[in-house]
Protein backbone atom coordinates (compact mmCIF):
# COMPACT_ATOMS: atom_id res chain seq x y z
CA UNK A 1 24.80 -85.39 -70.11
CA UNK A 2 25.47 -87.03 -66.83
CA UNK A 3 26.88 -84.98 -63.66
CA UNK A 4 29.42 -85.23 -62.00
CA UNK A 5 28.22 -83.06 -58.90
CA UNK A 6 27.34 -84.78 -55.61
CA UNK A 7 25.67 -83.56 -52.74
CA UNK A 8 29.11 -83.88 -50.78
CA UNK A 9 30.23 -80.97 -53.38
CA UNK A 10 27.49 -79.13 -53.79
CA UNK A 11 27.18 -78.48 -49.58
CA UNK A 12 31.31 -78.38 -49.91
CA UNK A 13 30.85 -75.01 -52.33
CA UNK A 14 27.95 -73.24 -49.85
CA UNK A 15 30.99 -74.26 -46.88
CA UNK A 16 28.45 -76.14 -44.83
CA UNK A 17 29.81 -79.11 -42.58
CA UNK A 18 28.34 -82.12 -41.80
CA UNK A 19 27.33 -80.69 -38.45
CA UNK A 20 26.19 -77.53 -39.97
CA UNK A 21 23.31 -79.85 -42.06
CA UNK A 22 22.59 -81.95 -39.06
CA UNK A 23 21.54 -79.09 -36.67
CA UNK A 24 19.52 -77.42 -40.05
CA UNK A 25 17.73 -81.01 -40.20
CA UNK A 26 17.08 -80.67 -36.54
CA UNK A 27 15.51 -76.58 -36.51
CA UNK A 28 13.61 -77.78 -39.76
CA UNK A 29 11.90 -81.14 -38.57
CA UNK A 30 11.44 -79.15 -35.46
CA UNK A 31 9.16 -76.81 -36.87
CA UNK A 32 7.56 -79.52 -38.53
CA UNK A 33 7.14 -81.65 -35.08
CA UNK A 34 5.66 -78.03 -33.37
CA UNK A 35 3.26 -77.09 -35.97
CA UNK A 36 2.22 -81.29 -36.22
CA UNK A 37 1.79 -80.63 -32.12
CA UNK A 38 0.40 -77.21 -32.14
CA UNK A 39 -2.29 -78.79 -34.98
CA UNK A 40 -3.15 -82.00 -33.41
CA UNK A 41 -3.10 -80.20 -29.52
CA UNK A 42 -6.09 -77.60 -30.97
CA UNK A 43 -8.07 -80.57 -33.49
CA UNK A 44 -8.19 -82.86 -30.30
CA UNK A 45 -8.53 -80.55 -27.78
CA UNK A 46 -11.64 -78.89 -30.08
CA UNK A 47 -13.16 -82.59 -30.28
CA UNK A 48 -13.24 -83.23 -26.42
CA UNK A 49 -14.38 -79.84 -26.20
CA UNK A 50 -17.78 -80.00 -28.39
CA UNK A 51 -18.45 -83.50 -27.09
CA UNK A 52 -17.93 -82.46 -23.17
CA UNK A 53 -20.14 -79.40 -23.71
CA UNK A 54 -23.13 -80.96 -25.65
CA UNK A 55 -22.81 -83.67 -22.66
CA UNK A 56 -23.37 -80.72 -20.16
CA UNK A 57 -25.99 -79.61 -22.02
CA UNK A 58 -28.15 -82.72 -23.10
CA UNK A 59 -26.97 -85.03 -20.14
CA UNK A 60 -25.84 -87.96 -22.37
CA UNK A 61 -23.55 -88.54 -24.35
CA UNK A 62 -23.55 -91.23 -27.31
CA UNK A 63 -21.43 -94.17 -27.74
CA UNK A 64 -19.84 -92.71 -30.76
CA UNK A 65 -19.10 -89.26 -28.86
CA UNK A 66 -17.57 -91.33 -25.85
CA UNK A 67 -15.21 -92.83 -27.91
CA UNK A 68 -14.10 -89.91 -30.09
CA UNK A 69 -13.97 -87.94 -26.67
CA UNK A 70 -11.41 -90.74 -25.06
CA UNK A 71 -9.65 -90.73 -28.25
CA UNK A 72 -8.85 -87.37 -28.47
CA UNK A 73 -7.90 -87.49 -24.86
CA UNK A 74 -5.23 -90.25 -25.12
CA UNK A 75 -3.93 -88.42 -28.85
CA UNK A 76 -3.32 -85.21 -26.32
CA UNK A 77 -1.02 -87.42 -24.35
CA UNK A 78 0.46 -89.23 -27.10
CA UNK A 79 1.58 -85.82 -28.79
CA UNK A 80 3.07 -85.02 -25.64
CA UNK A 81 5.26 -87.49 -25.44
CA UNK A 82 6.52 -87.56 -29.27
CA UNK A 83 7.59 -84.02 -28.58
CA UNK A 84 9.44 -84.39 -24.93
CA UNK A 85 11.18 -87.74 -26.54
CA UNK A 86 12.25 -85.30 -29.90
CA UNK A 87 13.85 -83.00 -27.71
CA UNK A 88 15.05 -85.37 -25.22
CA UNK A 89 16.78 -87.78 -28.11
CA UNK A 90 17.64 -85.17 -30.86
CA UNK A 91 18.96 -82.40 -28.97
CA UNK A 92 20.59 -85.06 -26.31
CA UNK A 93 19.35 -83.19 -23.31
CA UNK A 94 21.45 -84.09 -20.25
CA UNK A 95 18.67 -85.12 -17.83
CA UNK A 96 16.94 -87.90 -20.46
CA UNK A 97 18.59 -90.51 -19.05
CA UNK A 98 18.15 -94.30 -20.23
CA UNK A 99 15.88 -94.76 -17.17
CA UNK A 100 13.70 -91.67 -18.50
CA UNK A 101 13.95 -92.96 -22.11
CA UNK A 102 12.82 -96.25 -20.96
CA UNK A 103 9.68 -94.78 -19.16
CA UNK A 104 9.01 -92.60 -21.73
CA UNK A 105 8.61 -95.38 -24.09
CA UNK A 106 6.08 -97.31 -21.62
CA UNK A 107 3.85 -94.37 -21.55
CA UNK A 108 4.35 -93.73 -25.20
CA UNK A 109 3.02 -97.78 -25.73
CA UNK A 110 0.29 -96.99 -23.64
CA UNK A 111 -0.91 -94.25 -24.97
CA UNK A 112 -0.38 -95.45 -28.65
CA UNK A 113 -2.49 -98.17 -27.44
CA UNK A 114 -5.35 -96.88 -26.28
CA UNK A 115 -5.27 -94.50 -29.80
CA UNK A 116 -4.91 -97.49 -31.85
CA UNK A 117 -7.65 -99.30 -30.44
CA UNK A 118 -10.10 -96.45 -29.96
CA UNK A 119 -9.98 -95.81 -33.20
CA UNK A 120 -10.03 -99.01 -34.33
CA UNK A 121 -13.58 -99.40 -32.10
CA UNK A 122 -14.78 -96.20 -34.05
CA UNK A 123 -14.15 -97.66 -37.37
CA UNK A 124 -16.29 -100.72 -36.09
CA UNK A 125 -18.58 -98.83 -34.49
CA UNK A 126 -19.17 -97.05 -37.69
CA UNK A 127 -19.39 -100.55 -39.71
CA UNK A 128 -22.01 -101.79 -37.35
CA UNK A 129 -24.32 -98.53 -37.25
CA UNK A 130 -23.82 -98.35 -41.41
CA UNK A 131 -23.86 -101.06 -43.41
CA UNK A 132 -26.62 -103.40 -43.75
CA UNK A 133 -26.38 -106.73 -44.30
CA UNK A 134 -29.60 -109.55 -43.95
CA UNK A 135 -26.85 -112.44 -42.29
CA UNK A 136 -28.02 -113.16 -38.73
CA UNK A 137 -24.70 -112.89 -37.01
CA UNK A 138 -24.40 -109.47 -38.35
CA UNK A 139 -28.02 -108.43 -37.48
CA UNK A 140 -26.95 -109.59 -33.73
CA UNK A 141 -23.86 -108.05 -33.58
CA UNK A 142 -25.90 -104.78 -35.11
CA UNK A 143 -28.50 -105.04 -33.00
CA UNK A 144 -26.02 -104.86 -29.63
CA UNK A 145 -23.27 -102.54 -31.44
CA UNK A 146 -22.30 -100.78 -28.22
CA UNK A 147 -21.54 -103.61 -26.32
CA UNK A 148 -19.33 -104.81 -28.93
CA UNK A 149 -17.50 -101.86 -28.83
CA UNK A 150 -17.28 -102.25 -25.07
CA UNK A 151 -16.40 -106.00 -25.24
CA UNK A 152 -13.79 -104.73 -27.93
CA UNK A 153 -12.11 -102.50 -25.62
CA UNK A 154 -12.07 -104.31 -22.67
CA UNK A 155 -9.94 -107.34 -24.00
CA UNK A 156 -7.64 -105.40 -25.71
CA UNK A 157 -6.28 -104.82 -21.90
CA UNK A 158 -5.29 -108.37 -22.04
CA UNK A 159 -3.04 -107.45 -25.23
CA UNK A 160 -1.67 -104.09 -23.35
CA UNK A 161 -0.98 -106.44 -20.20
CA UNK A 162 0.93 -108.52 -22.39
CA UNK A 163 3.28 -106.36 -24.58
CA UNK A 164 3.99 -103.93 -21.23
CA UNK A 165 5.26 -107.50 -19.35
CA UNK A 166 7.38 -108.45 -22.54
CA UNK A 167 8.71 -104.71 -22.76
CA UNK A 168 9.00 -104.89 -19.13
CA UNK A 169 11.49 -107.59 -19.41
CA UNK A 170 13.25 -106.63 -22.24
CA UNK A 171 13.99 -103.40 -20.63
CA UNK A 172 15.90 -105.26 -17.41
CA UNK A 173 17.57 -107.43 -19.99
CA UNK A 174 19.46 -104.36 -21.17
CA UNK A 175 19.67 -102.42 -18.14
CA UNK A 176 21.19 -105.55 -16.13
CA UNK A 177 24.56 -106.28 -16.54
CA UNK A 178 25.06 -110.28 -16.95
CA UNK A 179 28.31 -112.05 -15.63
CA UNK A 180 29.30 -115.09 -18.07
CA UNK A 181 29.53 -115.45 -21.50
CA UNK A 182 29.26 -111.92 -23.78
CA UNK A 183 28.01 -113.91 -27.06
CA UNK A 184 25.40 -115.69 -24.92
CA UNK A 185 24.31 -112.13 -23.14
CA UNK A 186 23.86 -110.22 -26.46
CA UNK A 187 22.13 -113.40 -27.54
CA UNK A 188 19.62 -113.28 -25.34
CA UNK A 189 19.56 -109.62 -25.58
CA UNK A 190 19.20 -109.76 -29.21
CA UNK A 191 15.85 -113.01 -28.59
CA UNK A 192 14.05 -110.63 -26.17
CA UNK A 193 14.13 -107.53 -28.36
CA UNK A 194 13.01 -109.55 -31.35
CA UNK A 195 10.38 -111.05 -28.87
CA UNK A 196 9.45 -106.90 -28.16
CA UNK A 197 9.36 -106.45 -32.09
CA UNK A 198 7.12 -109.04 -32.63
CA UNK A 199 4.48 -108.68 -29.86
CA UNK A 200 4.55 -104.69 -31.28
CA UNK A 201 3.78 -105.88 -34.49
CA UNK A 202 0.98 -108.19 -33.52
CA UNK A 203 -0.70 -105.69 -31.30
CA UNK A 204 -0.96 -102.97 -34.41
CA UNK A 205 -1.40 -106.00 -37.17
CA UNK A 206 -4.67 -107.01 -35.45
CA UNK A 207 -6.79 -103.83 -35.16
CA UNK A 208 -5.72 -102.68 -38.27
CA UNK A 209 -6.76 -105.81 -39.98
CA UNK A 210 -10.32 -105.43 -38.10
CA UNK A 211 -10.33 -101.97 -39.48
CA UNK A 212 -9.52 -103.09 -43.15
CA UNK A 213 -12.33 -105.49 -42.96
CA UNK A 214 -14.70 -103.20 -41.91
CA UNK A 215 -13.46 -100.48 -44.68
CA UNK A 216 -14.11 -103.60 -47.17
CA UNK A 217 -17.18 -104.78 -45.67
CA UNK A 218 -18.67 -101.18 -46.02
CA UNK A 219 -17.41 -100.60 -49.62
CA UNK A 220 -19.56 -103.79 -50.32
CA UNK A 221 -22.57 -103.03 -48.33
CA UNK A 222 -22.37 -99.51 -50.25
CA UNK A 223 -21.98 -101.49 -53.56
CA UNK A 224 -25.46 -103.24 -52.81
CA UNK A 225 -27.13 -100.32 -51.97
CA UNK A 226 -26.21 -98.64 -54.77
CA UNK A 227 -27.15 -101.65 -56.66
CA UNK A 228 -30.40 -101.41 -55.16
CA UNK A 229 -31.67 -97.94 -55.69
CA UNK A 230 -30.39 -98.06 -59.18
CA UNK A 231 -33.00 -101.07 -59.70
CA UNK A 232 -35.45 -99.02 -57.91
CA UNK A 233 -35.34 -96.43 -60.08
CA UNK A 234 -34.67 -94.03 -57.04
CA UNK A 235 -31.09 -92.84 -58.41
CA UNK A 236 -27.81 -93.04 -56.53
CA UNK A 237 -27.74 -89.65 -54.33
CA UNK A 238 -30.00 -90.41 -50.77
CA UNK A 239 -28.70 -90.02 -47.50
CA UNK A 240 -27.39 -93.85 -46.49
CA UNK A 241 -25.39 -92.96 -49.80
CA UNK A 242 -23.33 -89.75 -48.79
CA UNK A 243 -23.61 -91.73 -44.73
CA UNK A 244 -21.71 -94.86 -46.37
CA UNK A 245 -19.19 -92.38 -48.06
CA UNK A 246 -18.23 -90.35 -44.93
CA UNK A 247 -17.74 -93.60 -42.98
CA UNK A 248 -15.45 -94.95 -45.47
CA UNK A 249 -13.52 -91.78 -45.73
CA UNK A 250 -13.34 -91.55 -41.63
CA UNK A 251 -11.89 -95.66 -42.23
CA UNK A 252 -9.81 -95.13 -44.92
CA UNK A 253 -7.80 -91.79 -43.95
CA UNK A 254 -7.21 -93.86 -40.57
CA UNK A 255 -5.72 -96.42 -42.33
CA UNK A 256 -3.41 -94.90 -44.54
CA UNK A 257 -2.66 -92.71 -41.89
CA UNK A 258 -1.74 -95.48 -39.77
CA UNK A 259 0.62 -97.51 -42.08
CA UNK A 260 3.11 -94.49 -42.43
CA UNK A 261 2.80 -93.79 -38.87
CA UNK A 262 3.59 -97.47 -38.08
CA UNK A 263 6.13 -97.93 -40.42
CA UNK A 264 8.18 -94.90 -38.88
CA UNK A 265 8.05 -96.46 -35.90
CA UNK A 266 9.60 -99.79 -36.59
CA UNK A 267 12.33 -97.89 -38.06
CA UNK A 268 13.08 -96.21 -35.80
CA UNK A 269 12.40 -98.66 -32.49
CA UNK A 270 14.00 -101.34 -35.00
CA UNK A 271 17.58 -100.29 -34.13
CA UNK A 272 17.53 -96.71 -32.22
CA UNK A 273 21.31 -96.66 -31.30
CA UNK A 274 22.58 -96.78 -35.27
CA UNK A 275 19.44 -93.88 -36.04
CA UNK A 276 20.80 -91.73 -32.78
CA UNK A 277 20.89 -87.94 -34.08
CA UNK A 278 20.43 -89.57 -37.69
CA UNK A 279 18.20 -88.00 -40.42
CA UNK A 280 16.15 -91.03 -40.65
CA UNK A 281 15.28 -91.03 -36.97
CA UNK A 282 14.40 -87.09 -37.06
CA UNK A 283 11.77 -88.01 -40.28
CA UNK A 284 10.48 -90.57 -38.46
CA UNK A 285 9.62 -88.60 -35.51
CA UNK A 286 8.54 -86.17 -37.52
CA UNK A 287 5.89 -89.01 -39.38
CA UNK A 288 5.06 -90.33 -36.25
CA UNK A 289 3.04 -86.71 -34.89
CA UNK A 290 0.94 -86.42 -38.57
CA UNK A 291 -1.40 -89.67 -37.90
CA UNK A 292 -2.56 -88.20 -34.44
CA UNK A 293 -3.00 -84.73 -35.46
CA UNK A 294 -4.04 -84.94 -38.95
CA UNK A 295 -6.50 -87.59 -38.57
CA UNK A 296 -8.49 -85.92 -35.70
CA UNK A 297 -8.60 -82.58 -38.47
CA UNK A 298 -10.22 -85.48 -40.76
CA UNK A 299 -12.95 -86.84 -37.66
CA UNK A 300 -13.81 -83.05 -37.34
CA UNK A 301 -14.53 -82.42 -41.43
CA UNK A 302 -16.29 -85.77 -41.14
CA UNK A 303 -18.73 -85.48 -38.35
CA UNK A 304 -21.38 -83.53 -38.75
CA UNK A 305 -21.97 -82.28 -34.95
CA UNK A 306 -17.97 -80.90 -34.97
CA UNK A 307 -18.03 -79.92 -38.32
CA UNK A 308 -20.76 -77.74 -37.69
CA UNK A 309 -19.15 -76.63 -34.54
CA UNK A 310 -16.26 -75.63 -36.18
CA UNK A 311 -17.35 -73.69 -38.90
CA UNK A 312 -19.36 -71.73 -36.01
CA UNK A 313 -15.89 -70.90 -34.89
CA UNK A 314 -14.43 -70.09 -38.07
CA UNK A 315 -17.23 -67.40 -38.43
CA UNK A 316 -16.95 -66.05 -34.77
CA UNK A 317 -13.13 -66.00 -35.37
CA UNK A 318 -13.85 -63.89 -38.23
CA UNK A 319 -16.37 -61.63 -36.69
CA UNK A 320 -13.77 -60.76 -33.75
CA UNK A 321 -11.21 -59.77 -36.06
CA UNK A 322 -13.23 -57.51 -38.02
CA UNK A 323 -14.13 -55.75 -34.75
CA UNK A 324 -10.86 -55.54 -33.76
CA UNK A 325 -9.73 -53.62 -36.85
């Protein structure tokens, strides 16, 4: 039997306004945004912790440790600024001007940049130190992994250069008010923030394609291996094995991760004046904290030295509060 009861009646009987369900939206992804913020501000901060203090105490640090260390760093930051940009565009505060809004979203690109590609570095990282492979490029590229990793980061500056010039002058575009012809000022308007649109796209379609292929290129180098100690008679469970596994799991939760995290934010940098105080902008806020915090949870569960250091602190937690009571 088919209803006839819409959501317009259903919130007319419980006497809740449109405005009532707005601000309810807004307490409700705000709890979501805090406890996203609150999670990822302790998983990061934990990460650059451990690595800082096992520096201090052995007097080097590894490449892998260096990254995930600069990476939790610039996630701090980057859940920073989703939450002073929620309450700054959801709650409309009065001194988040356009000027603010537009500097907020520079520092947000830089920050999301630096993530995006330290991560994506990891995931190579990983790839290089892992898999095994007899081809001679990959043997050199194995062989001088770290300095890939460096070479990697350093020209993706060139990239951040770029798409902070092209924001740069998309954001006069707007702020400038042209004399002339209105169609041919919100055509130009309209050029340059398809221009900013694409160049976003391009700088998060390339390191997550390098991170695919090294998910893919692992999941094959495991396939051989297990091929291998199958024929060998040795069995499937050794330690390259569960190594190969973690990786992929590290890869894989990143990427996933990613996509929803992207997506979001094309929605909502796609056209931000129709999504202003909409539902669809507040859930893609909201989407937008989960990759930064709830990927650094998954580093910690899949490294061994901060796993290890955290279940230390889970039973010293415990200890305390059982003297306490």
């Amino acid at each position: 039997m088919r209803s006839n009861i819409t959501f317009g009646t259903f919130f007319a009987t419980l006497d809740f306004s449109p405005q009532d369900l707005i601000s309810l939206l807004q307490i409700f992804f705000s709890m979501l945004i805090m406890t996203g913020f609150i999670l990822g501000n302790f998983a990061n901060g934990f990460i650059a912790l451990v690595n800082c203090i096992d520096w201090i105490k052995k007097h080097k640090i590894s490449c892998a440790d260096r990254i995930l260390t600069a990476l939790a760093v610039s996630r701090i930051g980057l859940l920073w600024i989703i939450v002073f940009n929620w309450y700054g565009t959801v709650f409309n505060l009065p001194f988040y001007s356009s000027e603010v809004s537009t500097t907020v979203y520079m520092v947000w690109i830089v920050n999301h940049h630096f993530c995006l590609w330290l991560a994506t570095s990891l995931s190579i990282l990983y790839f290089l130190k892992i898999a095994n492979f007899s081809c001679l490029l990959f043997l050199h590229l194995k062989w001088r992994a770290e300095r890939v990793v460096i070479m990697i980061l350093w020209g993706n500056l060139f990239i951040l250069v770029c798409h902070l010039t092209v924001l740069s002058i998309d954001a006069k575009m707007k702020k400038n008010d042209y004399e002339g012809n209105v169609t041919w000022k919100t055509n130009l308007r309209d050029i340059m923030h398809l221009s900013s649109m694409t160049v976003f796209m391009l700088t998060n379609f390339i390191p997550f394609t390098m991170s695919l292929t090294a998910f893919l290129l692992l999941i094959f180098s495991l396939w051989k291996h297990l091929k291998k100690m199958q024929l060998s008679g040795k069995g499937t469970e050794d330690p390259s094995t569960e190594v190969h596994v973690r990786a992929m799991q590290t890869v894989i939760s990143f990427l996933l991760l990613f996509v929803i995290y992207v997506l979001a934010q094309i929605i909502s940098i796609w056209r931000p004046q129709t999504l202003q105080n909409n539902s669809v902008l507040m859930l893609c806020e909201v989407l937008g904290i989960v990759h930064p915090s709830t990927h650094s949870l998954i580093l910690i569960w899949g490294n061994k030295k901060l796993r290890q250091a955290f279940l230390s602190f889970l039973w010293q937690l415990r200890c305390w509060l059982k003297e306490k009571k």
